[in-house]
N, C-alpha and C. Protein backbone atom coordinates (compact mmCIF):
# COMPACT_ATOMS: atom_id res chain seq x y z
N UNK A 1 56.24 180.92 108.48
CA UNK A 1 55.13 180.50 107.65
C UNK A 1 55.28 179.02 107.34
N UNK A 2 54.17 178.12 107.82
CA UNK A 2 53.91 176.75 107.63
C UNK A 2 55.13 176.31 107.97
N UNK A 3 55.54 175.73 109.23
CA UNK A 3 56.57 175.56 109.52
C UNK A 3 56.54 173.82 109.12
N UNK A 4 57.62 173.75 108.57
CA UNK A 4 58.06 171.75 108.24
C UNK A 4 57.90 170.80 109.28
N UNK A 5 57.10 169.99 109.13
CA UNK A 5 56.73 168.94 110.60
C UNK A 5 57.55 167.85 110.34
N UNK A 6 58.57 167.08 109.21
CA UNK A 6 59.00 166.22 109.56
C UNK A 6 60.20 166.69 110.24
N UNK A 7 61.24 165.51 111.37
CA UNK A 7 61.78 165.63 112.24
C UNK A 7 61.47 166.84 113.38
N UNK A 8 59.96 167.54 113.36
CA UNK A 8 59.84 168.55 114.38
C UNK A 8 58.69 168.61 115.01
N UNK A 9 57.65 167.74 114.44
CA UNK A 9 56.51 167.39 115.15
C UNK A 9 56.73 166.90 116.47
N UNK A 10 56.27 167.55 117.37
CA UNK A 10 56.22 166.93 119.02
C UNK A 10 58.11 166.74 119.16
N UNK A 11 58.33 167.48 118.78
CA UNK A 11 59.90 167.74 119.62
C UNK A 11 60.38 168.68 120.72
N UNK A 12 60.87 168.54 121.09
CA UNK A 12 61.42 169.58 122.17
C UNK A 12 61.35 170.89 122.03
N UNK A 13 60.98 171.65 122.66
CA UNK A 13 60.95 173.33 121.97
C UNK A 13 62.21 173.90 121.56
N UNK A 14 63.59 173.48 122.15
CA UNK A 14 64.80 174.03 121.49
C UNK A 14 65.28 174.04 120.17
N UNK A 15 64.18 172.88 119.79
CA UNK A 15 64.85 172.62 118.08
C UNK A 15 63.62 172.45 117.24
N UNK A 16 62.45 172.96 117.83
CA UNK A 16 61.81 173.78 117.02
C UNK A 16 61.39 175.17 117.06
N UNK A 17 60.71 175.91 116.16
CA UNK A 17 60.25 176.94 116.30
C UNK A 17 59.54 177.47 117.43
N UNK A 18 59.00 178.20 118.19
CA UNK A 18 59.10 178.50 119.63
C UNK A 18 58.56 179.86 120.14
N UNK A 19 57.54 180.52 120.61
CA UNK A 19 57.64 181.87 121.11
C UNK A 19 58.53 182.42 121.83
N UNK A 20 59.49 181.46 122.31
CA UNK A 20 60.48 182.15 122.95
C UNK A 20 61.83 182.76 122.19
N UNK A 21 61.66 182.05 120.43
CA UNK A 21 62.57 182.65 119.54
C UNK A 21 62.45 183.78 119.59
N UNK A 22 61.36 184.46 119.88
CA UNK A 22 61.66 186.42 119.15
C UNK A 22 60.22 186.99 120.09
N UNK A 23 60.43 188.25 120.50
CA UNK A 23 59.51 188.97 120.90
C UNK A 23 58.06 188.31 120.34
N UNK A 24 57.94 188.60 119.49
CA UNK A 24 56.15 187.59 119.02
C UNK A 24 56.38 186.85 117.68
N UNK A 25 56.32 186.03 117.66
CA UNK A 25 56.22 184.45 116.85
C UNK A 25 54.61 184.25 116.59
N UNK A 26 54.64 184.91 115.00
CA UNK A 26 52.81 184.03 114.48
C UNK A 26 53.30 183.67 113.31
N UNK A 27 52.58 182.82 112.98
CA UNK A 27 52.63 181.56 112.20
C UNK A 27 51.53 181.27 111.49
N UNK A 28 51.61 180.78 109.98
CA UNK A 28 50.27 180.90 109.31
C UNK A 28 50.61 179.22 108.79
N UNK A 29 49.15 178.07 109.18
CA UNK A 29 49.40 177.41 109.23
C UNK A 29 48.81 176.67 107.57
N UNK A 30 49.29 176.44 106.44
CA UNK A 30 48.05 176.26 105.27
C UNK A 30 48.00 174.76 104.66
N UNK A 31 49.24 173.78 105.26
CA UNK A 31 49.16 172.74 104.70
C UNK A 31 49.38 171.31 105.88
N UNK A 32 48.70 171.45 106.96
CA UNK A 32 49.52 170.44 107.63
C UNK A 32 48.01 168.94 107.60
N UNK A 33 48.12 169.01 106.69
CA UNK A 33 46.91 167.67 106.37
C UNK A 33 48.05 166.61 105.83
N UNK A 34 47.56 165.57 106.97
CA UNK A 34 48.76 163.98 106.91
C UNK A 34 48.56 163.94 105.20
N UNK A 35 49.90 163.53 104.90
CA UNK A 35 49.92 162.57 103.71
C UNK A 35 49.84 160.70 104.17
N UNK A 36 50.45 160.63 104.95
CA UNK A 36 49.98 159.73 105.30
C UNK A 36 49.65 159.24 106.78
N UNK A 37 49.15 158.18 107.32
CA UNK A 37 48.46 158.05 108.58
C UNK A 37 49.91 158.61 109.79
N UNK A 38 51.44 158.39 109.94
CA UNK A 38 51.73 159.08 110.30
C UNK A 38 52.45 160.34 110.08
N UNK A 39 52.86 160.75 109.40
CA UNK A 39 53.42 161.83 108.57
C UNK A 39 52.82 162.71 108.13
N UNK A 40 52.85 163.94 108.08
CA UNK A 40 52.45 164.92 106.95
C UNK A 40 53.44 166.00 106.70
N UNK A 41 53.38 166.91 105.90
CA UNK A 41 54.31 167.60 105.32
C UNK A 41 54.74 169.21 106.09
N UNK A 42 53.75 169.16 106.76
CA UNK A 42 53.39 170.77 107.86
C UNK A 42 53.26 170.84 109.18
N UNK A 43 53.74 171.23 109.96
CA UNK A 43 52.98 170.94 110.93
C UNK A 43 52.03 171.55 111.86
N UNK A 44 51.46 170.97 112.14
CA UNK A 44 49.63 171.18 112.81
C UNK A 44 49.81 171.71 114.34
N UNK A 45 51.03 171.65 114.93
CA UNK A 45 51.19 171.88 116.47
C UNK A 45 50.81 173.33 116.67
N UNK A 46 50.75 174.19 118.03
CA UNK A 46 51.04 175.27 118.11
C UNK A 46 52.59 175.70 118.09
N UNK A 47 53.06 176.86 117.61
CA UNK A 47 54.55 176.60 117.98
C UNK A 47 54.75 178.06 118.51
N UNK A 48 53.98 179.31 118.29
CA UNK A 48 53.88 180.70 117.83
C UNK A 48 53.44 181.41 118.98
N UNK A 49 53.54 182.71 119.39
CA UNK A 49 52.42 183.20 120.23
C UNK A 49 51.13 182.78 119.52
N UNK A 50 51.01 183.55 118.06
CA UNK A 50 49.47 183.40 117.71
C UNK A 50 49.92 182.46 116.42
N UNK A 51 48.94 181.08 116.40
CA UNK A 51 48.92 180.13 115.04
C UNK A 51 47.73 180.44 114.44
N UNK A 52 47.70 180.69 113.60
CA UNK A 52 46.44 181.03 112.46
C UNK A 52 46.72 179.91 111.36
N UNK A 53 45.37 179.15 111.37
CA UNK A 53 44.94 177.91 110.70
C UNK A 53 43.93 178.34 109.70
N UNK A 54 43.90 179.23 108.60
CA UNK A 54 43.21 179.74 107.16
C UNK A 54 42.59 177.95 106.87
N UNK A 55 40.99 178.33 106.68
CA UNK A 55 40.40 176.90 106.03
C UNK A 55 40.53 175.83 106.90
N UNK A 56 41.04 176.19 107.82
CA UNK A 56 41.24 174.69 109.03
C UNK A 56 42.88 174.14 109.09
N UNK A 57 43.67 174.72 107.90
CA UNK A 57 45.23 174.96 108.01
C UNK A 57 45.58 173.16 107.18
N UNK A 58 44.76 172.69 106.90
CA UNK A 58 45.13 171.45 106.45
C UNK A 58 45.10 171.29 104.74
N UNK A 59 43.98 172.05 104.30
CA UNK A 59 43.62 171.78 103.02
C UNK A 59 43.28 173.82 102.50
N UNK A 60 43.50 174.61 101.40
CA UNK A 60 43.60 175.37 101.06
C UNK A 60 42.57 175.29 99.91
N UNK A 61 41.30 176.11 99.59
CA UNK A 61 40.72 175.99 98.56
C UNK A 61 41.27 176.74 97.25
N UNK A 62 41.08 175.81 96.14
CA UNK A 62 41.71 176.20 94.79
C UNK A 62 42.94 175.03 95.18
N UNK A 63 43.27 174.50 95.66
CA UNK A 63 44.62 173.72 96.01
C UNK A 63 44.46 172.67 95.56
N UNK A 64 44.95 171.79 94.67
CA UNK A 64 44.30 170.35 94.34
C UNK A 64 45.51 169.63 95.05
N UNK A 65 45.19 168.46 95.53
CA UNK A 65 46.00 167.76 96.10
C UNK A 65 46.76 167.01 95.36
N UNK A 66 47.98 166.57 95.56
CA UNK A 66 48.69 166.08 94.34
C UNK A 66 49.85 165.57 95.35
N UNK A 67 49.74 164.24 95.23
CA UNK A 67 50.70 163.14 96.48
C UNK A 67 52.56 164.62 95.91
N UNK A 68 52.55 164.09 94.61
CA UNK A 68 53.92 164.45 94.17
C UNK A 68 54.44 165.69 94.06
N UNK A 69 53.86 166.82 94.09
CA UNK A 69 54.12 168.04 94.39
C UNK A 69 53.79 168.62 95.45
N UNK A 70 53.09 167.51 96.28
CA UNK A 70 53.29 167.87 98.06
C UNK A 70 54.57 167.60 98.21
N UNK A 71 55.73 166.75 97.92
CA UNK A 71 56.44 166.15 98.40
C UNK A 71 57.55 166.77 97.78
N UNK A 72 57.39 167.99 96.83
CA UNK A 72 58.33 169.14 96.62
C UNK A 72 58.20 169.76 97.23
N UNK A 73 56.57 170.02 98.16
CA UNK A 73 56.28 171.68 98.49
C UNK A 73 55.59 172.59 97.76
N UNK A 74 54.90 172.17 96.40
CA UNK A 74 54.31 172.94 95.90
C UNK A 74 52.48 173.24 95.49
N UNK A 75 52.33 172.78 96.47
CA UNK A 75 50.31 172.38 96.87
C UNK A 75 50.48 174.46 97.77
N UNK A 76 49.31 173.96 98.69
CA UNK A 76 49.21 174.87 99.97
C UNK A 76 49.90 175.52 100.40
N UNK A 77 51.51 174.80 100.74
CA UNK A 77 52.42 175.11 101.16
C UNK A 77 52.82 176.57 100.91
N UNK A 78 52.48 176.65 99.24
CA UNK A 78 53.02 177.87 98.69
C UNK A 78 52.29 178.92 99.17
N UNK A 79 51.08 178.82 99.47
CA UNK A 79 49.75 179.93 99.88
C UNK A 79 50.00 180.53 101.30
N UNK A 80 50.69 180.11 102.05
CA UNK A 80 51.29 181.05 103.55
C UNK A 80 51.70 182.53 102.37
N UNK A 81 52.60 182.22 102.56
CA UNK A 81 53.12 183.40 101.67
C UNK A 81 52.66 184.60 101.11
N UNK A 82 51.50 183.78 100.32
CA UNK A 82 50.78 184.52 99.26
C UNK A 82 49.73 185.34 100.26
N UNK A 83 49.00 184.54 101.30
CA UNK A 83 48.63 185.21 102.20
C UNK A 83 49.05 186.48 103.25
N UNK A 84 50.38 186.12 103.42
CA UNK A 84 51.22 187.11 104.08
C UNK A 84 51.97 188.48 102.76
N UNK A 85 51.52 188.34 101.67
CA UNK A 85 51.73 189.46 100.85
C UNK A 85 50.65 190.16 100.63
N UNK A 86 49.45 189.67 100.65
CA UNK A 86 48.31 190.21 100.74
C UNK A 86 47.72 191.02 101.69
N UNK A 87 48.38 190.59 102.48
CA UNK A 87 47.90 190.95 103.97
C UNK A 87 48.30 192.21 104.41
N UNK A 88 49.52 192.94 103.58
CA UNK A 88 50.85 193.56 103.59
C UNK A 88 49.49 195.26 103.46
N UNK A 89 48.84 195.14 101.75
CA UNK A 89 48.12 195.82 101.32
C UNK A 89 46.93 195.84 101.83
N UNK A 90 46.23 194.85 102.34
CA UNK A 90 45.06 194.94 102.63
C UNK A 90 45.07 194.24 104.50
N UNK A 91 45.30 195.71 105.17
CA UNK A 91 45.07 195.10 106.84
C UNK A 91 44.13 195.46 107.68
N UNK A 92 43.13 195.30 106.76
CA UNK A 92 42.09 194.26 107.71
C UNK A 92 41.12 192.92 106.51
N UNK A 93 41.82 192.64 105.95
CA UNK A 93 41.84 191.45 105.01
C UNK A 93 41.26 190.09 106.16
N UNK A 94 42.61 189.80 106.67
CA UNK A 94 42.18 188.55 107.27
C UNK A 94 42.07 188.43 108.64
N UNK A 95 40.67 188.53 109.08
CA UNK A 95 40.40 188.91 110.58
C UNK A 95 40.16 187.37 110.85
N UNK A 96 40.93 187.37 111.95
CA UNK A 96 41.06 185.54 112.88
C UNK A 96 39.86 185.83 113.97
N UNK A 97 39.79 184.76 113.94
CA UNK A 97 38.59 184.57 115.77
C UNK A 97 39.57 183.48 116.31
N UNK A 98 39.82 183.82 117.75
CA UNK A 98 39.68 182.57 118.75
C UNK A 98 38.89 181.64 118.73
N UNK A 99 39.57 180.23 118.94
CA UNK A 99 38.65 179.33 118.78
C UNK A 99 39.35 177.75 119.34
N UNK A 100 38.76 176.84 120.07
CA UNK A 100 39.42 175.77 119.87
C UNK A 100 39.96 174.46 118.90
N UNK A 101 38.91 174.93 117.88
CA UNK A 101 39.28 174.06 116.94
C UNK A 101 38.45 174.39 115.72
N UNK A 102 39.02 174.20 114.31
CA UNK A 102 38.56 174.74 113.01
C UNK A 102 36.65 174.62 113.18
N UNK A 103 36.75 173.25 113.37
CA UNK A 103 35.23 172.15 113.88
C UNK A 103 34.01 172.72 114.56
N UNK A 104 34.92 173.83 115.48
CA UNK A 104 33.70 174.53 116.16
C UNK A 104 33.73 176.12 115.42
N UNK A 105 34.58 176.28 115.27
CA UNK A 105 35.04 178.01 114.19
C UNK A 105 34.18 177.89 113.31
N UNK A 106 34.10 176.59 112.32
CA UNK A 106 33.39 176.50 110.99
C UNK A 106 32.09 176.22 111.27
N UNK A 107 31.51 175.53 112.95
CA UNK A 107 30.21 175.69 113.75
C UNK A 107 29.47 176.89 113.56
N UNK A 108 30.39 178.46 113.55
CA UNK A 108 29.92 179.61 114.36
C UNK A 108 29.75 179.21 115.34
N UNK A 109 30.24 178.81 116.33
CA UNK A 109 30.41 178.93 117.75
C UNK A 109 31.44 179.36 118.24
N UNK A 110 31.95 180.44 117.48
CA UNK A 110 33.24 181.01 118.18
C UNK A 110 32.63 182.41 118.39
N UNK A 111 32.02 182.82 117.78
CA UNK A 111 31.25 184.07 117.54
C UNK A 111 30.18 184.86 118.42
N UNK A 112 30.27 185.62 119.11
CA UNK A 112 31.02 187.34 118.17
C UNK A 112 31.85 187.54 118.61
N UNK A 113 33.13 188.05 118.02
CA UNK A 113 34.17 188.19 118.72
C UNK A 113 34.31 188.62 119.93
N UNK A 114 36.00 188.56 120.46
CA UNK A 114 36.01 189.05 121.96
C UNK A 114 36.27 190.49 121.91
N UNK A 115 35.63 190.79 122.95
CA UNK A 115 35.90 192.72 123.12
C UNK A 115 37.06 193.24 123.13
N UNK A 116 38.21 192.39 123.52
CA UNK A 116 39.31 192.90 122.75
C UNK A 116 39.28 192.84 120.99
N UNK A 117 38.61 192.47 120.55
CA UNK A 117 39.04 192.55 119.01
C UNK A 117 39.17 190.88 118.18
N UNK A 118 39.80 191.22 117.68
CA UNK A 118 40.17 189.94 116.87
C UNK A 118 41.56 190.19 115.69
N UNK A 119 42.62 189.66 115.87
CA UNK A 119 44.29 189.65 115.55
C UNK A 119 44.12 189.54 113.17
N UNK A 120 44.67 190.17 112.51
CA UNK A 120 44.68 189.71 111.29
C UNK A 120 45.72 189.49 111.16
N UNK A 121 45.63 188.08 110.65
CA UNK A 121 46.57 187.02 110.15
C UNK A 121 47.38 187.71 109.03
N UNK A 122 48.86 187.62 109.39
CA UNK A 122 49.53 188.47 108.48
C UNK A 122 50.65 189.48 108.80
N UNK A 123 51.19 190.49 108.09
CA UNK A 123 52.16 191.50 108.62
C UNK A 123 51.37 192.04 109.73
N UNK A 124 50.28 192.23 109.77
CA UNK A 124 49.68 193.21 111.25
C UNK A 124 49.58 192.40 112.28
N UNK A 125 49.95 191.00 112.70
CA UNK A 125 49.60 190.43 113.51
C UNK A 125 50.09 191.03 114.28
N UNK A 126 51.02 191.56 115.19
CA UNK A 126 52.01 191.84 115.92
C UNK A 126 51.01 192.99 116.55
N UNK A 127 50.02 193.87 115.81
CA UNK A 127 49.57 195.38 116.20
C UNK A 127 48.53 194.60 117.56
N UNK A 128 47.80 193.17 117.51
CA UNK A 128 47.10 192.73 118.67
C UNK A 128 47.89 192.16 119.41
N UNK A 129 48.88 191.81 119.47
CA UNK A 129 49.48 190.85 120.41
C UNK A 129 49.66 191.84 122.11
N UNK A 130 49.73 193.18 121.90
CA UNK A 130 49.55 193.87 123.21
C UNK A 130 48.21 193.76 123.80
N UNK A 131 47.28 193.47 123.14
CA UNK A 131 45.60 193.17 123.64
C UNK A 131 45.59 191.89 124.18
N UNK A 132 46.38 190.90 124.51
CA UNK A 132 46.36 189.91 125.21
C UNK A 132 47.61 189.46 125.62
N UNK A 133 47.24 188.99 127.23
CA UNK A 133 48.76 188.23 127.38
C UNK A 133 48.97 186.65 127.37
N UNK A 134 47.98 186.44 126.51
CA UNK A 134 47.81 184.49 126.35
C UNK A 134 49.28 184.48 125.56
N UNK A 135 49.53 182.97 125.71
CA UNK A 135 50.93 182.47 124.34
C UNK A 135 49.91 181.21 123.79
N UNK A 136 50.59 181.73 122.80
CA UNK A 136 49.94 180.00 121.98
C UNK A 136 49.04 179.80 121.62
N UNK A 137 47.99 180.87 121.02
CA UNK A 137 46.81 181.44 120.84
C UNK A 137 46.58 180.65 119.27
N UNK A 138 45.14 179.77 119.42
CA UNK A 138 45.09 179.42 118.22
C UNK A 138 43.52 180.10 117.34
N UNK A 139 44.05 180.65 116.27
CA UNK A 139 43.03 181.61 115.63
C UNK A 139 42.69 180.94 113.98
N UNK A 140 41.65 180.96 113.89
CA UNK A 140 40.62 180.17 112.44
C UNK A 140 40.07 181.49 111.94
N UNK A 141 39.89 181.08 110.39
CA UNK A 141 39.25 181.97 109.29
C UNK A 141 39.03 181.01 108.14
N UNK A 142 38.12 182.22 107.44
CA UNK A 142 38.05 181.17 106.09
C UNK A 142 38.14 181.72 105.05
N UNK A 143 38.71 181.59 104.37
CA UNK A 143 39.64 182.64 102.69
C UNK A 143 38.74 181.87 101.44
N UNK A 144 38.87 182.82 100.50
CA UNK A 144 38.47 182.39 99.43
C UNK A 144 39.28 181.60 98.28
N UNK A 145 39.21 181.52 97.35
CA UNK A 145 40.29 180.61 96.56
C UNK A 145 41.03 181.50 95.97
N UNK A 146 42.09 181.20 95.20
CA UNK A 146 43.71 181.60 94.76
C UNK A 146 43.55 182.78 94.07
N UNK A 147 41.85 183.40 93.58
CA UNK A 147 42.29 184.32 92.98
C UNK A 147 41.80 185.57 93.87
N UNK A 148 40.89 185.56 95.02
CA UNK A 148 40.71 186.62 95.89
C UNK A 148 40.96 186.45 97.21
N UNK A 149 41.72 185.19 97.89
CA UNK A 149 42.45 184.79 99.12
C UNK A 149 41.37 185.61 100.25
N UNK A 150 41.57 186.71 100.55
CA UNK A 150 40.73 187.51 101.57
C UNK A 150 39.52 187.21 101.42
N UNK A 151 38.38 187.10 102.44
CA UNK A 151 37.13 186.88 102.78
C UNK A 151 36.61 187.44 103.78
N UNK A 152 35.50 188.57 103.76
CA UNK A 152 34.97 189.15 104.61
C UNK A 152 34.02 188.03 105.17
N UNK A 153 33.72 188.37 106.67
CA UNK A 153 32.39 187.50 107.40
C UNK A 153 31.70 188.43 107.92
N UNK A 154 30.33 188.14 107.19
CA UNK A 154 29.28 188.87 107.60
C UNK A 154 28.54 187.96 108.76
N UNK A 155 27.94 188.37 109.68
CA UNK A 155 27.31 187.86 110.78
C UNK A 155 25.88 188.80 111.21
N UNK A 156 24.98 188.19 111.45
CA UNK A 156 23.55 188.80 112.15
C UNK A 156 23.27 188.38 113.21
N UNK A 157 23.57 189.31 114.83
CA UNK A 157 23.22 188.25 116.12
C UNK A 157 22.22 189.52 116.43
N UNK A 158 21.37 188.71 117.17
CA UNK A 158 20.45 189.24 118.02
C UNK A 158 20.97 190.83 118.98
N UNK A 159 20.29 191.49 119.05
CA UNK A 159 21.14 192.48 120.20
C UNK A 159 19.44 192.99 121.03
N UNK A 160 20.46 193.59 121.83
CA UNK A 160 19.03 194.11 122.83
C UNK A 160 19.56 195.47 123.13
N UNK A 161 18.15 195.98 122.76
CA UNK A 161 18.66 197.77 123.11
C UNK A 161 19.54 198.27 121.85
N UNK A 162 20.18 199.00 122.05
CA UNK A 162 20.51 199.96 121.15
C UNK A 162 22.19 199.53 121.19
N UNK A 163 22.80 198.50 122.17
CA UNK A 163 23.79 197.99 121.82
C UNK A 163 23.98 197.11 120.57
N UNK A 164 25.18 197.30 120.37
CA UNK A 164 25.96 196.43 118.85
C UNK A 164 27.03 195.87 119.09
């Protein structure tokens, strides 16, 4: 959860985190927005089979930004977590979509999901990872603030016929 980007951003895969550490590696990404132009406190890479970027993984709503308790760790940072306890009780809470980037996710242009399904971010991640054999899979959602985290998405597409 939110793995530390200083000394590991764009490093070698041996000495960072890695899908090749453990049977399946996901990763919940909630704070990697630069503090400054080069640095930031999280990091933004893929590192995981599946990276799940909640809110775009940079900024966390309910989170106020605060230079000096980023620089303890105590902004966003703390909300992986809180997400991954939630997730524990409620699994199908946080349903991810494939997507290339937050930019087009937060478009709706990732949408409707793929017929395999769609992975929830969290203790169940692991139950989709047999529905695909991609690595490095990057998956977007969008949560609500600190006091109900989970967010359902409702969607209305066109259909033809009696398919859904």
């Amino acid at each position: 959860m939110d793995p530390v980007e200083a000394s590991f951003q764009s490093t070698p895969e041996e000495v960072q985190l890695h899908p090749s550490d453990a049977d399946f590696v996901d990763v919940i990404h909630t704070d990697a927005a630069p503090l400054t132009a080069f640095m930031g406190f999280r990091i933004n890479q893929r590192v995981g089979h599946f990276d799940f970027f909640p809110n775009g993984g940079e900024e966390m709503q309910g989170s106020k930004k605060n230079v000096l308790l980023q620089t303890v760790g105590q902004t966003a940072s703390g909300r992986s977590y809180k997400y991954y306890s939630k997730s524990i009780l409620n699994s199908d809470g946080f349903t991810a979509y494939p997507c290339d980037s937050y930019r087009t996710f937060d478009s709706n242009k990732c949408f409707p999901r793929p017929d395999a399904g769609c992975p929830q971010m969290g203790h169940y991640a692991d139950q989709f990872a047999s529905k695909t054999s991609e690595e490095q899979q990057k998956f977007f959602l969008n949560t609500g603030d600190s006091s109900s985290l989970a967010r359902k998405l409702h969607f209305d597409f066109p259909t033809q016929g009696n398919k859904v």
